[in-house]
N, C-alpha and C. Protein backbone atom coordinates (compact mmCIF):
# COMPACT_ATOMS: atom_id res chain seq x y z
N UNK A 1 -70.87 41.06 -15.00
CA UNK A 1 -70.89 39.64 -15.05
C UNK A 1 -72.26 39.13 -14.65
N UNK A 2 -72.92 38.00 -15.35
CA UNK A 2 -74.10 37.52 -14.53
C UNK A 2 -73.74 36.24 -13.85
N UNK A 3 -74.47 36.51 -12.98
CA UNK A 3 -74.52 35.08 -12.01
C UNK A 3 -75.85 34.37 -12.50
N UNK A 4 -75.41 33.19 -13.15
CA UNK A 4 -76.53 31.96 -13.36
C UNK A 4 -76.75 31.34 -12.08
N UNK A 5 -75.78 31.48 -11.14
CA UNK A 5 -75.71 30.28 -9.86
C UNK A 5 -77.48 31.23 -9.10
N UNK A 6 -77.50 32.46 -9.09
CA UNK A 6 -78.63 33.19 -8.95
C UNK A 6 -78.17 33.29 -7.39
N UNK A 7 -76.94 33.61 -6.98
CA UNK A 7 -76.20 34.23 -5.84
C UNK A 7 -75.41 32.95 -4.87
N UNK A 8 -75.90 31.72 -5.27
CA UNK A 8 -75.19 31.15 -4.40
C UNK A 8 -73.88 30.99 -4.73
N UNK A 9 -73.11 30.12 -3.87
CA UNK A 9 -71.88 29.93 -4.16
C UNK A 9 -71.59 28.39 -5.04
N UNK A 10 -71.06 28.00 -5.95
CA UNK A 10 -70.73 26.69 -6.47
C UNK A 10 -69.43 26.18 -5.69
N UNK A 11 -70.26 25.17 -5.56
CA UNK A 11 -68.66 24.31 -4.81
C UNK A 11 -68.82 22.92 -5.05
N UNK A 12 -67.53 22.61 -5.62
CA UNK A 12 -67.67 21.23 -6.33
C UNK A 12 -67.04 20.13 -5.41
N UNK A 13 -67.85 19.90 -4.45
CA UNK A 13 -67.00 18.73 -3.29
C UNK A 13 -67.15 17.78 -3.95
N UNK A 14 -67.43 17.30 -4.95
CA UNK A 14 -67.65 15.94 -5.05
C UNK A 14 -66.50 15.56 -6.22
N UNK A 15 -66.09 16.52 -6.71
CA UNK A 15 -64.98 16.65 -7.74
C UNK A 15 -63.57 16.49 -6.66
N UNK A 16 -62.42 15.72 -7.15
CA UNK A 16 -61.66 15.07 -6.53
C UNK A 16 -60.22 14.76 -7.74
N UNK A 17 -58.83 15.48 -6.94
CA UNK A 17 -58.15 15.52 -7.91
C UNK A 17 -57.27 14.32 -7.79
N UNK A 18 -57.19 13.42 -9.24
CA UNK A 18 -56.67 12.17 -9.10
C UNK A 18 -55.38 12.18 -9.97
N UNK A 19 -54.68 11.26 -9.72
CA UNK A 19 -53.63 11.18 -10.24
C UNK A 19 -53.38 10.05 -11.25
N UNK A 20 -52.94 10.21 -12.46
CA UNK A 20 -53.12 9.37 -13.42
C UNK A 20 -52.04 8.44 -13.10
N UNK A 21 -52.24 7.08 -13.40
CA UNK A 21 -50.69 6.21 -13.08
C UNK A 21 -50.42 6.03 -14.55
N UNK A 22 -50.99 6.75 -15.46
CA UNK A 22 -50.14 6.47 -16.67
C UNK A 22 -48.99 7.80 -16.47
N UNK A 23 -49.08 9.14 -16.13
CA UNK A 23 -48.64 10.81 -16.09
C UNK A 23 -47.48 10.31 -14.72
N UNK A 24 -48.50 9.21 -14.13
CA UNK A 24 -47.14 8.81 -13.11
C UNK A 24 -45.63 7.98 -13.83
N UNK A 25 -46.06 6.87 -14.30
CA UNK A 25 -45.21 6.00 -15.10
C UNK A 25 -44.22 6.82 -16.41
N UNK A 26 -44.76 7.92 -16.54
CA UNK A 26 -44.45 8.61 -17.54
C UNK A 26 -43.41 9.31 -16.81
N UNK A 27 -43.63 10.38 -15.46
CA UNK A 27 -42.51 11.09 -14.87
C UNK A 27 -41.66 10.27 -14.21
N UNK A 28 -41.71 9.00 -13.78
CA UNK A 28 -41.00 8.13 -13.58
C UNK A 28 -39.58 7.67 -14.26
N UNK A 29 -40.54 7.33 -15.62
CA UNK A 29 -39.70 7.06 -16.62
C UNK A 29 -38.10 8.02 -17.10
N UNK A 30 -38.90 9.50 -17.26
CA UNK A 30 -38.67 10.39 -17.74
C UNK A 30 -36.55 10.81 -16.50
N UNK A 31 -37.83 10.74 -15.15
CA UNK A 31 -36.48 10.94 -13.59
C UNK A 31 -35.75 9.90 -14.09
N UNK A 32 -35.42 8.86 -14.63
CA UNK A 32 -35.14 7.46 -14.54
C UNK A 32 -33.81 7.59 -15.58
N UNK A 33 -34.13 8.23 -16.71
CA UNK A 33 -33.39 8.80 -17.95
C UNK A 33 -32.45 9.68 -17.48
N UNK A 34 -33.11 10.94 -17.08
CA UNK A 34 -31.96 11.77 -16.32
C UNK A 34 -31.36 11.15 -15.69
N UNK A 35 -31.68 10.82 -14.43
CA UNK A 35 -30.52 10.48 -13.74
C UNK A 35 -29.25 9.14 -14.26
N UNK A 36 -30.15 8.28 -15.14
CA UNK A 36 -29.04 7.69 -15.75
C UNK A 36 -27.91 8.26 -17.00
N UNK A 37 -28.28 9.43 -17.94
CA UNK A 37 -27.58 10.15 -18.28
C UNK A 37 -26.63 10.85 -16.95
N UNK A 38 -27.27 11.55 -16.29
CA UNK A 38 -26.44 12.38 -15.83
C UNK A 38 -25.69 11.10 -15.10
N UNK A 39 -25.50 10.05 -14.54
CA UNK A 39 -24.97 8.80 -13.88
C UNK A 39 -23.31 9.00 -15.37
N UNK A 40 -23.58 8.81 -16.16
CA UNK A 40 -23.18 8.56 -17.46
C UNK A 40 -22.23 9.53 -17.91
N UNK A 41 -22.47 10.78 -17.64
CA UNK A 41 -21.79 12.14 -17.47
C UNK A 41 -20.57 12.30 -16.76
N UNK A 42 -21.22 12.34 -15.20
CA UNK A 42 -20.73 12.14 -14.38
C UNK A 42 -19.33 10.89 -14.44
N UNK A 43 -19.60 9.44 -14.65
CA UNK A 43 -18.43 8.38 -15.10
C UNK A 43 -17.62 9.07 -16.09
N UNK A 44 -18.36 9.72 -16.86
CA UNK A 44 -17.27 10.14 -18.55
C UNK A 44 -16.39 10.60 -17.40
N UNK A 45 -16.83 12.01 -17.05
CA UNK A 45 -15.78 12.91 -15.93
C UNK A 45 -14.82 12.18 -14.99
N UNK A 46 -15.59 11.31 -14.40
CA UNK A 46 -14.23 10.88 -13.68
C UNK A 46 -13.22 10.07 -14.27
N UNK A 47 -13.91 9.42 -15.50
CA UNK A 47 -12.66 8.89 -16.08
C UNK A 47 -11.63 9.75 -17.10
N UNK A 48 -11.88 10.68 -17.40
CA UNK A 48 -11.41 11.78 -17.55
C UNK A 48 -10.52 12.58 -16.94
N UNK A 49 -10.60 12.67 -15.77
CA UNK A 49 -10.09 13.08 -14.27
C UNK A 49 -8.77 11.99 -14.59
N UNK A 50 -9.62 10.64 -14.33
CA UNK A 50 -8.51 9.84 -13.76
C UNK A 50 -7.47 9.51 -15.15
N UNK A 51 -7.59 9.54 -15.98
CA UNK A 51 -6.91 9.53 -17.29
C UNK A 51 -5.84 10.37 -16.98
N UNK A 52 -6.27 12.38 -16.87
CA UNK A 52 -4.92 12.91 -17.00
C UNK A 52 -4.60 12.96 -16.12
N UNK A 53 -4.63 12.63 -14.71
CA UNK A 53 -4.15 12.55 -13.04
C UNK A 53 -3.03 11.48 -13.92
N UNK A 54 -3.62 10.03 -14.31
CA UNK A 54 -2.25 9.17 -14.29
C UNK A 54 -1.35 9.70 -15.47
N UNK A 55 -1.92 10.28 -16.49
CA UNK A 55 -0.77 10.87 -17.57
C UNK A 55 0.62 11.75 -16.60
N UNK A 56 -0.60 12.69 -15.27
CA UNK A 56 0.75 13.46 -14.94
C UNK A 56 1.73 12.63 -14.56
N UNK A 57 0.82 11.59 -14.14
CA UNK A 57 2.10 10.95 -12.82
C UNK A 57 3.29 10.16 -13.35
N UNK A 58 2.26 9.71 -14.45
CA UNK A 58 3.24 8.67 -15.80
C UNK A 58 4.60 9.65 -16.00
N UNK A 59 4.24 10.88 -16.22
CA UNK A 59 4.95 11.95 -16.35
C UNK A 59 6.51 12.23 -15.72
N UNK A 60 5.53 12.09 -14.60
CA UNK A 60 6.71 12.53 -13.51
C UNK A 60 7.48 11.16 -12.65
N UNK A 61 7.15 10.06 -12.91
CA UNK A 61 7.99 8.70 -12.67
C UNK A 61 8.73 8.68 -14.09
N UNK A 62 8.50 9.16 -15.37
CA UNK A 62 9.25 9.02 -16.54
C UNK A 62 10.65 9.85 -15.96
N UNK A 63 10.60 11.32 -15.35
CA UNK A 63 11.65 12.06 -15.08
C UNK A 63 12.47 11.57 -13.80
N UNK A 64 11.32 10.58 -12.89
CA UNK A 64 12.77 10.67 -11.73
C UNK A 64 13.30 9.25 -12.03
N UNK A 65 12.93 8.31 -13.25
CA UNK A 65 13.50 6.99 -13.55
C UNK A 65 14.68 7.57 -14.09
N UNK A 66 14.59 8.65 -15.21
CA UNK A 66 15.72 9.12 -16.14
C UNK A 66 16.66 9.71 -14.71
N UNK A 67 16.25 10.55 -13.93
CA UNK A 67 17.18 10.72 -12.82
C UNK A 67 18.09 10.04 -12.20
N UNK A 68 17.41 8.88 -12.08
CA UNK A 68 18.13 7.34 -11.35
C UNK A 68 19.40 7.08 -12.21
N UNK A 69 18.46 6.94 -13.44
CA UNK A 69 19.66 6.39 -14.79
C UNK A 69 20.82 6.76 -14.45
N UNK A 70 20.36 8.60 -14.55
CA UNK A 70 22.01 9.05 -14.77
C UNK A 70 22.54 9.20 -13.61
N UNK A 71 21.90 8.74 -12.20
CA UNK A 71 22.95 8.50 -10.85
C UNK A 71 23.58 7.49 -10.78
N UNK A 72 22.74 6.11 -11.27
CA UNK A 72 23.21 4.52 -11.47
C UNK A 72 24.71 4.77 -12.30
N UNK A 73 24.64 5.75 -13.23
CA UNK A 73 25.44 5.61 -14.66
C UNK A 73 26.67 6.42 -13.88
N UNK A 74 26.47 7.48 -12.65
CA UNK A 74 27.85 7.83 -12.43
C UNK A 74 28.00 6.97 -11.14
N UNK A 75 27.39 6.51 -10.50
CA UNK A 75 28.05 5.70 -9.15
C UNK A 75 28.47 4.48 -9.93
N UNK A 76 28.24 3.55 -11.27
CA UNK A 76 29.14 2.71 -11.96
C UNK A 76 30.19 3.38 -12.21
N UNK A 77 30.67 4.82 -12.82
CA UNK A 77 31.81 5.02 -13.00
C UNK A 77 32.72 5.36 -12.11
N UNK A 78 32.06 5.65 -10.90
CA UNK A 78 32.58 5.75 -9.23
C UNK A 78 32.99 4.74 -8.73
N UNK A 79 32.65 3.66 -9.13
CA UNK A 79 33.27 2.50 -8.67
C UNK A 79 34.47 1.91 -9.59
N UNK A 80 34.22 1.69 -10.58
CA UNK A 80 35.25 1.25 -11.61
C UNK A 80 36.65 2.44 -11.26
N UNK A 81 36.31 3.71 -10.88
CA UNK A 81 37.16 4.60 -10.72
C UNK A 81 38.17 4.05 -9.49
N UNK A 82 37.22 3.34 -8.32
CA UNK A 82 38.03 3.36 -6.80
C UNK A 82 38.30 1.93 -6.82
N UNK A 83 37.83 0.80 -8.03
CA UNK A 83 38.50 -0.20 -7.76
C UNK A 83 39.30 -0.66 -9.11
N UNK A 84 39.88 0.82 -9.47
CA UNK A 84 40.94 0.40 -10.54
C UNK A 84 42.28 0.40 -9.70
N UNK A 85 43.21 -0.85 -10.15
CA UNK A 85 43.98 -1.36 -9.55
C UNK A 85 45.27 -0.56 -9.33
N UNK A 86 45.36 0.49 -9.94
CA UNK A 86 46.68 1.28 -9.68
C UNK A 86 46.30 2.35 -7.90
N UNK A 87 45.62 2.63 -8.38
CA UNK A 87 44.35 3.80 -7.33
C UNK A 87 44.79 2.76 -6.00
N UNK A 88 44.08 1.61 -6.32
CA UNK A 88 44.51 0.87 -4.52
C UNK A 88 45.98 0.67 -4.08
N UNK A 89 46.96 0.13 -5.16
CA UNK A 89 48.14 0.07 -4.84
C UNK A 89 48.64 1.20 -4.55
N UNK A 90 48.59 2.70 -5.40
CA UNK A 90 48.88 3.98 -4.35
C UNK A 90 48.44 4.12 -2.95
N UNK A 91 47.45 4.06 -3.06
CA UNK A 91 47.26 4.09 -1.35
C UNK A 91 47.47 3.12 -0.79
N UNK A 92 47.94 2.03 -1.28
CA UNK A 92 47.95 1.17 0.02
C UNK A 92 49.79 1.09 0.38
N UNK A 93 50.46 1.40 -1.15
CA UNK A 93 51.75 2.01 -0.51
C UNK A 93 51.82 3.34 0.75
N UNK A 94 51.39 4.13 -0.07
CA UNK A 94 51.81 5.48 0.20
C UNK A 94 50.82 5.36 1.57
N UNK A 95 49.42 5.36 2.06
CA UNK A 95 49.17 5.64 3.02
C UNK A 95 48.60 4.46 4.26
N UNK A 96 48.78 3.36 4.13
CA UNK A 96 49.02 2.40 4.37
C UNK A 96 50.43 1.66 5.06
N UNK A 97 51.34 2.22 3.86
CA UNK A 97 52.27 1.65 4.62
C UNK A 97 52.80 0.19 4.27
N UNK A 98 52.24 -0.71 2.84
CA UNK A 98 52.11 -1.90 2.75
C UNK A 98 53.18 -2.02 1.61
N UNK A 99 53.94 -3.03 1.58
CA UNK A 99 54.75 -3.34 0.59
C UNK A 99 54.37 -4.61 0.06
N UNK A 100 55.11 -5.32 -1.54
CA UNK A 100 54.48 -6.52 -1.71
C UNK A 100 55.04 -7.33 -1.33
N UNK A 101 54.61 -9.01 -0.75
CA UNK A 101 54.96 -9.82 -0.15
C UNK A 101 56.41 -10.42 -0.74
N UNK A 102 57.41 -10.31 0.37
CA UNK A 102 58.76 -10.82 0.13
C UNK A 102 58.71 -12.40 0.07
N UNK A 103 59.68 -13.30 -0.62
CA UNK A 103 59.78 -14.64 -0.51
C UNK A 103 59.75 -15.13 0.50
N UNK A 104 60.52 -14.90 1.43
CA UNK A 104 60.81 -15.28 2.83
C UNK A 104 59.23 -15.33 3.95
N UNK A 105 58.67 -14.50 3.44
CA UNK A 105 57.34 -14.61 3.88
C UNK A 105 56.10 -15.51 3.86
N UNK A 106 56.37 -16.42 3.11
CA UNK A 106 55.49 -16.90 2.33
C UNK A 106 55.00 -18.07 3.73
N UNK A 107 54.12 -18.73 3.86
CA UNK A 107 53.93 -20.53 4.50
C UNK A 107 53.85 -20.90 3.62
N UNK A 108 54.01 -22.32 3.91
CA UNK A 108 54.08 -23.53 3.28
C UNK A 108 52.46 -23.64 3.21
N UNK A 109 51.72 -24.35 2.43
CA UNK A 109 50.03 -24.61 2.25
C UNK A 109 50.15 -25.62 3.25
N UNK A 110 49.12 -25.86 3.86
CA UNK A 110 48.43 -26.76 5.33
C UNK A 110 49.24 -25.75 6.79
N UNK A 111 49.86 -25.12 6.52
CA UNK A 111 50.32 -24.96 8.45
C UNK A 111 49.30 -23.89 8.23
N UNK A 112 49.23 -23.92 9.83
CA UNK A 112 47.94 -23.14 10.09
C UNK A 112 49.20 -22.05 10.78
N UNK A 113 48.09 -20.68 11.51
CA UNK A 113 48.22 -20.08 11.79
C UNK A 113 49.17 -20.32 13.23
N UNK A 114 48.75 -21.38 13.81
CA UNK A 114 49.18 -21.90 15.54
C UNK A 114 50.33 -22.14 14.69
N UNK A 115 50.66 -22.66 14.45
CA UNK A 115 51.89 -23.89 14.08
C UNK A 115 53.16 -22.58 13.60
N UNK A 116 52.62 -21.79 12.83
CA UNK A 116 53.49 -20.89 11.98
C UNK A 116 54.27 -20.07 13.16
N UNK A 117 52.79 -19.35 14.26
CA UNK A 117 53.81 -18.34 15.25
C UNK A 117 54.28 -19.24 16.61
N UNK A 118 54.80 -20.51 16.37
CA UNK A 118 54.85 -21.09 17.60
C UNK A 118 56.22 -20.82 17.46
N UNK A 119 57.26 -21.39 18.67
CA UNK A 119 58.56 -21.10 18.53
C UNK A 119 58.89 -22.78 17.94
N UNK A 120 60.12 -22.53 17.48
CA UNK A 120 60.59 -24.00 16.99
C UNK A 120 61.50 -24.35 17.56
N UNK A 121 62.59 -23.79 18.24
CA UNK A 121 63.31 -24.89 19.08
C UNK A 121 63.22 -25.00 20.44
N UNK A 122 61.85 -25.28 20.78
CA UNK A 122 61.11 -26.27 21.83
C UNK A 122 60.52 -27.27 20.97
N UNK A 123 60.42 -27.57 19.97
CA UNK A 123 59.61 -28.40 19.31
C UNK A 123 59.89 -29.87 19.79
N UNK A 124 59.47 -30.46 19.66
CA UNK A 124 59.94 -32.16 20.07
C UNK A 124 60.48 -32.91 18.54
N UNK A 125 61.50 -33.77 18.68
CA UNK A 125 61.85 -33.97 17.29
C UNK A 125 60.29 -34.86 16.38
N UNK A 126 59.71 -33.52 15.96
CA UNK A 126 58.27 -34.27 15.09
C UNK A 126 57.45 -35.04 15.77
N UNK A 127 57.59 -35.04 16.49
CA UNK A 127 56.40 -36.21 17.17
C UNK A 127 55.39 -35.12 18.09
N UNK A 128 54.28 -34.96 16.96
CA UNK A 128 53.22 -33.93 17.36
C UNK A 128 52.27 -34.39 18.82
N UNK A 129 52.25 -33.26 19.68
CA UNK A 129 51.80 -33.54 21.16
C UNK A 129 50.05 -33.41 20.67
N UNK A 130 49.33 -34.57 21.46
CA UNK A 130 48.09 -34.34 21.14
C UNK A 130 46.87 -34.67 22.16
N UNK A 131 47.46 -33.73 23.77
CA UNK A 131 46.77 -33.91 24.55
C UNK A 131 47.18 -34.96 25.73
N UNK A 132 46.39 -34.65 26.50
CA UNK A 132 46.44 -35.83 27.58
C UNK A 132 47.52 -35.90 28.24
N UNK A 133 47.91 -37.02 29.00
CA UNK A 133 49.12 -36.83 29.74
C UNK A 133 50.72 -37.19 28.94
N UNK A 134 51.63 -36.78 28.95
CA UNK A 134 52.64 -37.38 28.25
C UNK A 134 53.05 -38.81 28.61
N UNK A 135 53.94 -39.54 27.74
CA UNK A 135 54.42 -40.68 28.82
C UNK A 135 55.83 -40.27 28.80
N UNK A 136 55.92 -40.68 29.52
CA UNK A 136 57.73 -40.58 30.32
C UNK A 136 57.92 -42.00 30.51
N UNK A 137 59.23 -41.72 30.01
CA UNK A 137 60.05 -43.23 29.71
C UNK A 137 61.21 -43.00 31.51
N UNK A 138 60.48 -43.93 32.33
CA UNK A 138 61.12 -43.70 33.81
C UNK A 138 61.88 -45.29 33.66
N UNK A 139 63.05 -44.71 33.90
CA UNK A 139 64.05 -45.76 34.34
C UNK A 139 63.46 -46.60 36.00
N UNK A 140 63.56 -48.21 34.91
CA UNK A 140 63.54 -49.08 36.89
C UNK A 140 64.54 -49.58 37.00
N UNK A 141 64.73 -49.39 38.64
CA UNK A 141 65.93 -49.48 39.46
C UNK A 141 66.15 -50.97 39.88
């Protein structure tokens, strides 16, 4: 090799490495793209995610509604079953103990309950007591 420098050393201090703000604006730009694609990616995915997450779930509230159905559909026939009218009158003969109401049983409409179990011959002839002191009819001498 020849040396033109004729042995010294070259050293370029005065040379100085700069940075272009166009090479800047440019990698700027460039980070700016990516990350808004990948921003963009990223949303597709989660809405994606969240799409078949609610399909499962749609899924599985479709099976326990149909579940309900057919519990709703036998506790209606569970009931119609225990309040069909022969079903109560057996039991209420047979384990109960209840017979149907005789004539003799009946009240009259307005007496109440007081009036019905009171005894009747203490009664006063109709002339209903309504408190307070009685009067007494006292002979003067």
């Amino acid at each position: 090799m020849i040396d033109l420098a004729g042995g010294m050393e070259a050293r370029n201090g005065c040379i100085r490495h700069r940075t272009h703000g166009r090479s800047f604006a440019e990698m700027l730009m460039a980070m700016l793209t990516l990350l808004t694609i990948a921003g963009a990616v990223l949303f597709y995915l989660w809405v994606r995610f969240r799409v078949t997450e609610i399909g499962y779930e749609t899924q599985e509230l479709r099976k326990t509604e149909a579940a309900l159905e057919r519990t709703r559909a036998a506790l209606v026939l569970e009931e119609e079953t225990l309040k069909h009218p022969q079903r109560i009158e057996h039991i209420a003969r047979n384990e109960l103990g209840m017979f149907p109401v005789q004539p003799g049983q009946l009240l009259p409409a307005g007496v109440s309950d007081l009036e019905a179990a009171a005894p009747t011959s203490l009664a006063m002839a109709g002339i209903p007591y309504r408190g307070g002191t009685p009067r007494r009819n006292i002979p003067a001498n």
